[in-house]
PDB file of N, CA and C in Angstrom:
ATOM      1  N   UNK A   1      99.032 -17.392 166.648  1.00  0.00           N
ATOM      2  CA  UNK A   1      98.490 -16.388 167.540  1.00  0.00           C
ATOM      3  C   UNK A   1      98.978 -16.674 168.960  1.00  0.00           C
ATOM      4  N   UNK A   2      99.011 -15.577 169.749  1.00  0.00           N
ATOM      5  CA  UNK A   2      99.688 -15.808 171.262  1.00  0.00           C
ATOM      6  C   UNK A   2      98.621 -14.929 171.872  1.00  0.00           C
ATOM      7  N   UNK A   3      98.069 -15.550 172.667  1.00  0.00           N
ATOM      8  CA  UNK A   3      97.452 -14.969 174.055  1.00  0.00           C
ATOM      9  C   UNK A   3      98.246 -14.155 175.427  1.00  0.00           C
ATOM     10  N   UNK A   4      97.469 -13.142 175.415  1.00  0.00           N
ATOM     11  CA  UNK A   4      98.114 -12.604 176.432  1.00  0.00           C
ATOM     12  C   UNK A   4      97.521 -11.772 177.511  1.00  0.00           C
ATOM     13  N   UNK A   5      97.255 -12.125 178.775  1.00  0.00           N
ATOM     14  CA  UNK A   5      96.091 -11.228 179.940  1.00  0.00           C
ATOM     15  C   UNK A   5      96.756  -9.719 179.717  1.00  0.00           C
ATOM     16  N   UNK A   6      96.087  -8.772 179.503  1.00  0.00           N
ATOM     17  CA  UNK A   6      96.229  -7.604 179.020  1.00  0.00           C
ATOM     18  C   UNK A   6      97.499  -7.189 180.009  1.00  0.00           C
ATOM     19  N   UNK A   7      97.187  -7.480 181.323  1.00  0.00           N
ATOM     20  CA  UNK A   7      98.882  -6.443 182.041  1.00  0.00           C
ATOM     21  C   UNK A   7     100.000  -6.934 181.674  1.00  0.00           C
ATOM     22  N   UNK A   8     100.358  -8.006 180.792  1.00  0.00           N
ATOM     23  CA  UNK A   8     101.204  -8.932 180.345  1.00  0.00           C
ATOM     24  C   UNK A   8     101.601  -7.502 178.811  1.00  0.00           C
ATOM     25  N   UNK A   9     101.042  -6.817 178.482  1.00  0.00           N
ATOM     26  CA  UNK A   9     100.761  -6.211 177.271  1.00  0.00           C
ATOM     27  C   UNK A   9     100.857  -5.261 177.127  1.00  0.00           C
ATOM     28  N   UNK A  10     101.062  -4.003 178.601  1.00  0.00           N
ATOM     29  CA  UNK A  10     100.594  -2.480 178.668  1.00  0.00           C
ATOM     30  C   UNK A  10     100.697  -1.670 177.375  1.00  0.00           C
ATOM     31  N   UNK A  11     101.274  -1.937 176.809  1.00  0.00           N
ATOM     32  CA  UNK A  11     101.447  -1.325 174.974  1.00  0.00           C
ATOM     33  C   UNK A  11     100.605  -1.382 174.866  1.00  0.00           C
ATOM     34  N   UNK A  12      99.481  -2.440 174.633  1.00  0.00           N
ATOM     35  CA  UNK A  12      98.574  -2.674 173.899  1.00  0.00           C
ATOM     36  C   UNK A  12      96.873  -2.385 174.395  1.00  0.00           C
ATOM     37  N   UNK A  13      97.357  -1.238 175.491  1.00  0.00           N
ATOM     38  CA  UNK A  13      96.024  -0.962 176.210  1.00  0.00           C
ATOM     39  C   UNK A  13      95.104  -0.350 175.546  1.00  0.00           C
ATOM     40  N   UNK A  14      95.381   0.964 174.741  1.00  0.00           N
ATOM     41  CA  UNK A  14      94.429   1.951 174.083  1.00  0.00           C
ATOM     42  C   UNK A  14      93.752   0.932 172.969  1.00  0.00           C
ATOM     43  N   UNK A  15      94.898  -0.156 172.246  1.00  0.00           N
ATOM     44  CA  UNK A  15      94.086  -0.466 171.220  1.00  0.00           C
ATOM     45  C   UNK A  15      93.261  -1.563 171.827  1.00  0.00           C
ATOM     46  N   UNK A  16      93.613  -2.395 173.115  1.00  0.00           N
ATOM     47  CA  UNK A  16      92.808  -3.225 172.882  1.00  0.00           C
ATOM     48  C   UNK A  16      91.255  -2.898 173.931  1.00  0.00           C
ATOM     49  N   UNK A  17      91.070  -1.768 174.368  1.00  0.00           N
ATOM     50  CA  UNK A  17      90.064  -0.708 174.825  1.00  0.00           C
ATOM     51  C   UNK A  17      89.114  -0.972 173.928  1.00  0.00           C
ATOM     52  N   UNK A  18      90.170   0.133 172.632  1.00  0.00           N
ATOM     53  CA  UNK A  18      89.188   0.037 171.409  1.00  0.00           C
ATOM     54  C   UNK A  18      88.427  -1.106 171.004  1.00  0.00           C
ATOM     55  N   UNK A  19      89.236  -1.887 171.084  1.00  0.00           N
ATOM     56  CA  UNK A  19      89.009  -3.483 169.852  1.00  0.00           C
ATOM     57  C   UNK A  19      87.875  -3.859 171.394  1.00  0.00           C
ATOM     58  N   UNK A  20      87.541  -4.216 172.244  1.00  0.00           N
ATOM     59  CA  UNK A  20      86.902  -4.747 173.363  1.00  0.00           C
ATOM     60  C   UNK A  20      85.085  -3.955 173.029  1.00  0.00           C
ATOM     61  N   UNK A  21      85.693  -3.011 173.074  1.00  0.00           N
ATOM     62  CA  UNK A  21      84.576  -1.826 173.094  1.00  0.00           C
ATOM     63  C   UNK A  21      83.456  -1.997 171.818  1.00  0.00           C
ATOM     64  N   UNK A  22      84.297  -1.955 170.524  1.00  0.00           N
ATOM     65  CA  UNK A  22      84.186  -1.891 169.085  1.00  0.00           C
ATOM     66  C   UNK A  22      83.152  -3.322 169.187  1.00  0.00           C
ATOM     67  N   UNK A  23      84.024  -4.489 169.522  1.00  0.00           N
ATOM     68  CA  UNK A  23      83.121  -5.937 169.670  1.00  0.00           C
ATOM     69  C   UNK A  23      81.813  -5.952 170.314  1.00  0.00           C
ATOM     70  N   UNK A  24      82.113  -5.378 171.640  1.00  0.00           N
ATOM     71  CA  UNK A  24      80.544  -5.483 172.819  1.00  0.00           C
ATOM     72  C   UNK A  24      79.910  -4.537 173.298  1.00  0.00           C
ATOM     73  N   UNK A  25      80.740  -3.404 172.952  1.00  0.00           N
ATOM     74  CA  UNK A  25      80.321  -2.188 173.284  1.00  0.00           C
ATOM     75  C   UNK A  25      79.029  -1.250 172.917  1.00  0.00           C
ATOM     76  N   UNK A  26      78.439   0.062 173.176  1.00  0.00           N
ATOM     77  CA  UNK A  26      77.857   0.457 172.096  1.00  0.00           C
ATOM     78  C   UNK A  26      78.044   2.157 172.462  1.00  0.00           C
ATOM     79  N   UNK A  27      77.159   2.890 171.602  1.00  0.00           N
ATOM     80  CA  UNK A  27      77.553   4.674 171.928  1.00  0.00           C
ATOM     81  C   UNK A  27      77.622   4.475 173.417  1.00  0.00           C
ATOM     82  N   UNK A  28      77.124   4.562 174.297  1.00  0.00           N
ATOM     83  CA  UNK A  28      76.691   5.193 175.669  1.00  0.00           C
ATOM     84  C   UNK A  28      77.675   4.091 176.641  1.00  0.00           C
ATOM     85  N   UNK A  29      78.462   3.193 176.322  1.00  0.00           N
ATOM     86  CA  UNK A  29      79.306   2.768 177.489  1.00  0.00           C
ATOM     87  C   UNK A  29      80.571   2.393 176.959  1.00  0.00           C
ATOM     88  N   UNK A  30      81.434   3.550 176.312  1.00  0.00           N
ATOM     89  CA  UNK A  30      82.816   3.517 175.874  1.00  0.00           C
ATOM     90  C   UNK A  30      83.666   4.003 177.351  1.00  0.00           C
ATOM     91  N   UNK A  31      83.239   4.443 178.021  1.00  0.00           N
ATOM     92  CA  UNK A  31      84.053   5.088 179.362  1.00  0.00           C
ATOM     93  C   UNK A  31      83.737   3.979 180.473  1.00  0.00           C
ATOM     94  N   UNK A  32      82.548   2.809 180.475  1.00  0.00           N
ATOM     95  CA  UNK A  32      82.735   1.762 181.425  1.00  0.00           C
ATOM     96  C   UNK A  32      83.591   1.008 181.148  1.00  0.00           C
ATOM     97  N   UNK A  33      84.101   0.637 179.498  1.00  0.00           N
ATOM     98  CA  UNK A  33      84.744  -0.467 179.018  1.00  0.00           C
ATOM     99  C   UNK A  33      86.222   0.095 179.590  1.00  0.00           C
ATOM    100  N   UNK A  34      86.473   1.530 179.448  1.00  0.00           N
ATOM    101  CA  UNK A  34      87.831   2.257 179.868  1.00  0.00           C
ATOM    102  C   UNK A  34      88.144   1.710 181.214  1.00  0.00           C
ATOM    103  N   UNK A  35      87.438   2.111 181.921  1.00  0.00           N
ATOM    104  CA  UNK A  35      87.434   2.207 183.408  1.00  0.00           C
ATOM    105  C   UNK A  35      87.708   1.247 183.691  1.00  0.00           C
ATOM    106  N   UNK A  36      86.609  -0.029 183.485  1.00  0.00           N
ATOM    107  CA  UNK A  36      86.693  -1.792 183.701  1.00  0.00           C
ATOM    108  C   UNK A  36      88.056  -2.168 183.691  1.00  0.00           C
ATOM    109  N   UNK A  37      88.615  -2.019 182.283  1.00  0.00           N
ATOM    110  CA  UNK A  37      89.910  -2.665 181.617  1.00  0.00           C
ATOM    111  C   UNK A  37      91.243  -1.680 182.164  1.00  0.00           C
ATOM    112  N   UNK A  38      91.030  -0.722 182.446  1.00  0.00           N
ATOM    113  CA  UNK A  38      92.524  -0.158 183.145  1.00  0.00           C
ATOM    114  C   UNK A  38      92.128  -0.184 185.058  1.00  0.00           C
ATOM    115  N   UNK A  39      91.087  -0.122 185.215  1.00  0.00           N
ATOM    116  CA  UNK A  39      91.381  -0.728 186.733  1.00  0.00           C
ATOM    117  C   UNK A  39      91.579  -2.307 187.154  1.00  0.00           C
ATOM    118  N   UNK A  40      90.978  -3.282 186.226  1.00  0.00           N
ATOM    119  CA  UNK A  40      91.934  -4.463 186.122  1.00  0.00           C
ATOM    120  C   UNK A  40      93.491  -4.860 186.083  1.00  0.00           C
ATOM    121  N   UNK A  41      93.584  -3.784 185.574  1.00  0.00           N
ATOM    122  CA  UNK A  41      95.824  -3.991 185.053  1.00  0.00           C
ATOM    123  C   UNK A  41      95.945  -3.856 186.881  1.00  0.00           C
ATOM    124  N   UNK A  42      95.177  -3.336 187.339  1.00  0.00           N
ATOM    125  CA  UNK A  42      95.928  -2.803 189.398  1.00  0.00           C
ATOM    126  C   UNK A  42      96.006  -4.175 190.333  1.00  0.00           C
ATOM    127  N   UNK A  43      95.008  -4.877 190.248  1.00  0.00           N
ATOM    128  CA  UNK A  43      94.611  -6.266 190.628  1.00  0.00           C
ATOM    129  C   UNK A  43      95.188  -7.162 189.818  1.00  0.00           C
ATOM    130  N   UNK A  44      96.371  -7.899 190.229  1.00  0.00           N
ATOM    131  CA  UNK A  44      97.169  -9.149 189.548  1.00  0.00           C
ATOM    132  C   UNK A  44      96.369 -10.191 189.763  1.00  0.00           C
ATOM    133  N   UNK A  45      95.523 -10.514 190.445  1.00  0.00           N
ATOM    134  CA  UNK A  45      94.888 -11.866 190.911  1.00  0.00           C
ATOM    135  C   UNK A  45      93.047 -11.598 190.933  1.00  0.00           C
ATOM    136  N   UNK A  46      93.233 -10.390 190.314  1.00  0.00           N
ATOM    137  CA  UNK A  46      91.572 -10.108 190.659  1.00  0.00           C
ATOM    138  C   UNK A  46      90.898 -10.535 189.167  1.00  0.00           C
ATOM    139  N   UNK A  47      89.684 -10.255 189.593  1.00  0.00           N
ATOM    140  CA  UNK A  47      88.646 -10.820 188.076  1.00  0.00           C
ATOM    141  C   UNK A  47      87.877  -9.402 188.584  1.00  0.00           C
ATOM    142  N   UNK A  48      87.584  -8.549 187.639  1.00  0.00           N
ATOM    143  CA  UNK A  48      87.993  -9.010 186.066  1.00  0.00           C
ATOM    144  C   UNK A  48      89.009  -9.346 185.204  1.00  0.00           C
ATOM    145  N   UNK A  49      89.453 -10.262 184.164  1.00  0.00           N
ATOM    146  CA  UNK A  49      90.312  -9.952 182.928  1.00  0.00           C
ATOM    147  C   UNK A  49      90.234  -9.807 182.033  1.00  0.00           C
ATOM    148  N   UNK A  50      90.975  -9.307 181.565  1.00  0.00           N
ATOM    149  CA  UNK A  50      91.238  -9.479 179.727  1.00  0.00           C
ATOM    150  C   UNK A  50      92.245  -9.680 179.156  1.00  0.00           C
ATOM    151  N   UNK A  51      91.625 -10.677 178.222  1.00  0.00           N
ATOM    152  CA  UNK A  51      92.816 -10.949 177.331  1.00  0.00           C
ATOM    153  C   UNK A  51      92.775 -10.571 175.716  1.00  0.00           C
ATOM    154  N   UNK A  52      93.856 -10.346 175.414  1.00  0.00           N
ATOM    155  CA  UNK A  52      93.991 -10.475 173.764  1.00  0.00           C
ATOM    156  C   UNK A  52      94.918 -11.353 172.996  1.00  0.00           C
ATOM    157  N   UNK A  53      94.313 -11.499 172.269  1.00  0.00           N
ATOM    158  CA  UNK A  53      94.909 -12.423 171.185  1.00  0.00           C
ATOM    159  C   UNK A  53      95.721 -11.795 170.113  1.00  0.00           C
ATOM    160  N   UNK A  54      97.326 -12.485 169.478  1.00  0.00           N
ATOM    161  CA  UNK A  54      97.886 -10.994 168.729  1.00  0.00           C
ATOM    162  C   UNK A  54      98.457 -11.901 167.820  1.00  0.00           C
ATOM    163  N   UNK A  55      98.347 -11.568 166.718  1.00  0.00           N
ATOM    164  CA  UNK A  55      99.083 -12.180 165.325  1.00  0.00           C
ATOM    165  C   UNK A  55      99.630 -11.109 164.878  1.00  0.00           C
ATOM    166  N   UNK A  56     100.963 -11.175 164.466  1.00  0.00           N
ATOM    167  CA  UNK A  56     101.322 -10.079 163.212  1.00  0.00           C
ATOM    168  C   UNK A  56     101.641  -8.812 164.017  1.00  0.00           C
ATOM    169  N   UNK A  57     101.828  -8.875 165.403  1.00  0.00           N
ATOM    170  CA  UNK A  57     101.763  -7.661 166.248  1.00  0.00           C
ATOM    171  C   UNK A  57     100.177  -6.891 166.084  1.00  0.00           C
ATOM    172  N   UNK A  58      99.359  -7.455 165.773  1.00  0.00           N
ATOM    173  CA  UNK A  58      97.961  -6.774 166.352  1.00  0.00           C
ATOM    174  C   UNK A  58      96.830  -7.825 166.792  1.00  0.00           C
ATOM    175  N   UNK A  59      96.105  -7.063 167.400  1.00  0.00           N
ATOM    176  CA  UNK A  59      95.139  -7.792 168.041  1.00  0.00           C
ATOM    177  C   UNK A  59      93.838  -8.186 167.332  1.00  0.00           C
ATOM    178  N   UNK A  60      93.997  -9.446 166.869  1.00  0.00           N
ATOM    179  CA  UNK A  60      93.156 -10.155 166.037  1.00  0.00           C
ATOM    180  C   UNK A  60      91.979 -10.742 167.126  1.00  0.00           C
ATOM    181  N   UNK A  61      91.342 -11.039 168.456  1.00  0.00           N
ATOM    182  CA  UNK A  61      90.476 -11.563 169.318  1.00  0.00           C
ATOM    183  C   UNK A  61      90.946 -10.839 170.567  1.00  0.00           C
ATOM    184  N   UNK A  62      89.823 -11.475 171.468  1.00  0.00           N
ATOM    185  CA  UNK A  62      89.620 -11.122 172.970  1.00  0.00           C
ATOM    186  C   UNK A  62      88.582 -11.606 173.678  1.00  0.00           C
ATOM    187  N   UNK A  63      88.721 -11.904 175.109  1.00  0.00           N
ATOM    188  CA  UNK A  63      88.233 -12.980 175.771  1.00  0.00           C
ATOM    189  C   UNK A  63      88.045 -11.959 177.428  1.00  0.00           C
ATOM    190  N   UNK A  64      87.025 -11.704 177.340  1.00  0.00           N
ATOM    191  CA  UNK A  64      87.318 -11.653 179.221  1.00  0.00           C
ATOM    192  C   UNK A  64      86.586 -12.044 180.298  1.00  0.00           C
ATOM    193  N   UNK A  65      87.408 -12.683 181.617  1.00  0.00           N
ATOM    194  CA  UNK A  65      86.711 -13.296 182.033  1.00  0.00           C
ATOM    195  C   UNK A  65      85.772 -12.329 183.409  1.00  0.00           C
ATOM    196  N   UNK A  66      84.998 -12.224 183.575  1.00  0.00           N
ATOM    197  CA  UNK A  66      84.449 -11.407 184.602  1.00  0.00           C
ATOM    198  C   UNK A  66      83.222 -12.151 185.712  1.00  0.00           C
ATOM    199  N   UNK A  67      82.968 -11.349 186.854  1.00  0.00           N
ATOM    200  CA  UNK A  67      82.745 -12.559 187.876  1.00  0.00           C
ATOM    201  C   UNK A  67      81.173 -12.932 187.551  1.00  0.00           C
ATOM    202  N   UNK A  68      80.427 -12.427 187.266  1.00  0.00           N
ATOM    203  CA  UNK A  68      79.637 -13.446 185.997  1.00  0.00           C
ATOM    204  C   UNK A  68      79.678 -14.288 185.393  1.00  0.00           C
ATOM    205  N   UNK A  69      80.414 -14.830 184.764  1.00  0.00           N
ATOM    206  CA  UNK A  69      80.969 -15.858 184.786  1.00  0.00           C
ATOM    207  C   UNK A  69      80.741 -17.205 185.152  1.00  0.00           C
ATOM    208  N   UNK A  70      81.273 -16.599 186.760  1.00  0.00           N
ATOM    209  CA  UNK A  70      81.408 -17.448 187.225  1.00  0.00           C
ATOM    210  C   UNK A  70      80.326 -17.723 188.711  1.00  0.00           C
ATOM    211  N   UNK A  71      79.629 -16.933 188.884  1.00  0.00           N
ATOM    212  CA  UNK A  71      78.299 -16.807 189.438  1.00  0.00           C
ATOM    213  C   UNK A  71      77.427 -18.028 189.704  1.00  0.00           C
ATOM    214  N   UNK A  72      77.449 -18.505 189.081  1.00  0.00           N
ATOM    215  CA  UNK A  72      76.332 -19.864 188.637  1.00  0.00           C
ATOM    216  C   UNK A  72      76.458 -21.103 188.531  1.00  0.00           C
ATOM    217  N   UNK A  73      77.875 -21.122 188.790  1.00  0.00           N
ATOM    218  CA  UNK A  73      78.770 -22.606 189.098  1.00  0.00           C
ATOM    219  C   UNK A  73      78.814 -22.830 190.252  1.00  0.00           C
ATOM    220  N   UNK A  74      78.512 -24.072 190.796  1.00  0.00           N
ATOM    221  CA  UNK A  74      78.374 -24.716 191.805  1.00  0.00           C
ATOM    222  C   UNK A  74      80.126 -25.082 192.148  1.00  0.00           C
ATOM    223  N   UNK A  75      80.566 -25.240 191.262  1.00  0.00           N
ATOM    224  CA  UNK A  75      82.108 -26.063 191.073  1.00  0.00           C
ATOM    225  C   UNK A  75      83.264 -25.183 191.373  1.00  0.00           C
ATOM    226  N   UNK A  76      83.026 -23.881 191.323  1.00  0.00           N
ATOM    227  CA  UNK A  76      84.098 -23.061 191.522  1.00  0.00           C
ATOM    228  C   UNK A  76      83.888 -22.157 192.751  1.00  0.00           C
ATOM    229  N   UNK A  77      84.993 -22.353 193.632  1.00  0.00           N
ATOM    230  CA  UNK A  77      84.966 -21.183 194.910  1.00  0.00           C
ATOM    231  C   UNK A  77      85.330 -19.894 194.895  1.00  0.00           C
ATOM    232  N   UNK A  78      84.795 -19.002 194.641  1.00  0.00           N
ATOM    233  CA  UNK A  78      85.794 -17.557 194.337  1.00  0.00           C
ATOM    234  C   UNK A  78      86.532 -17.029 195.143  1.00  0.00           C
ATOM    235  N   UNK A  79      86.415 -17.698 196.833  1.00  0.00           N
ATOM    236  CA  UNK A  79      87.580 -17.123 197.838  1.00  0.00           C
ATOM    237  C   UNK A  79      89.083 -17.081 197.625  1.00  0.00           C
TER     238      UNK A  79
END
């Protein structure tokens, strides 16, 4: 399997929407998960991300990191 932060991927946007959505999603917030994940690809250095995971040319996992996260750590500076 190869990891890859989604703008690394643009092919693989609609499906991995879907596959993001499908995992954490539910009826009533399929158009936040849209929104979230294609205004991320604009920001190279920004949080939120996402990543997917791809075997076989499809996306078998996904990981994203968002600033929640990272909120609650004493250890990390977000400037």
């Amino acid at each position: 399997m190869k990891i890859f932060e989604l703008s690394e991927q643009p092919n693989q946007l609609e499906e991995a929407i879907q596959f993001f959505w499908k995992c954490w999603g539910n009826d009533s917030n399929l158009n936040f998960y849209d929104d979230c994940i294609r205004n991320s690809l604009d920001k190279k250095n920004a949080i939120p991300k996402f990543y997917i995971g791809i075997e076989s040319e499809q996306i078998v996992g996904t990981y994203a990191l968002i600033i929640n996260d990272l909120k609650n750590s004493c250890t990390i500076d977000l400037k």
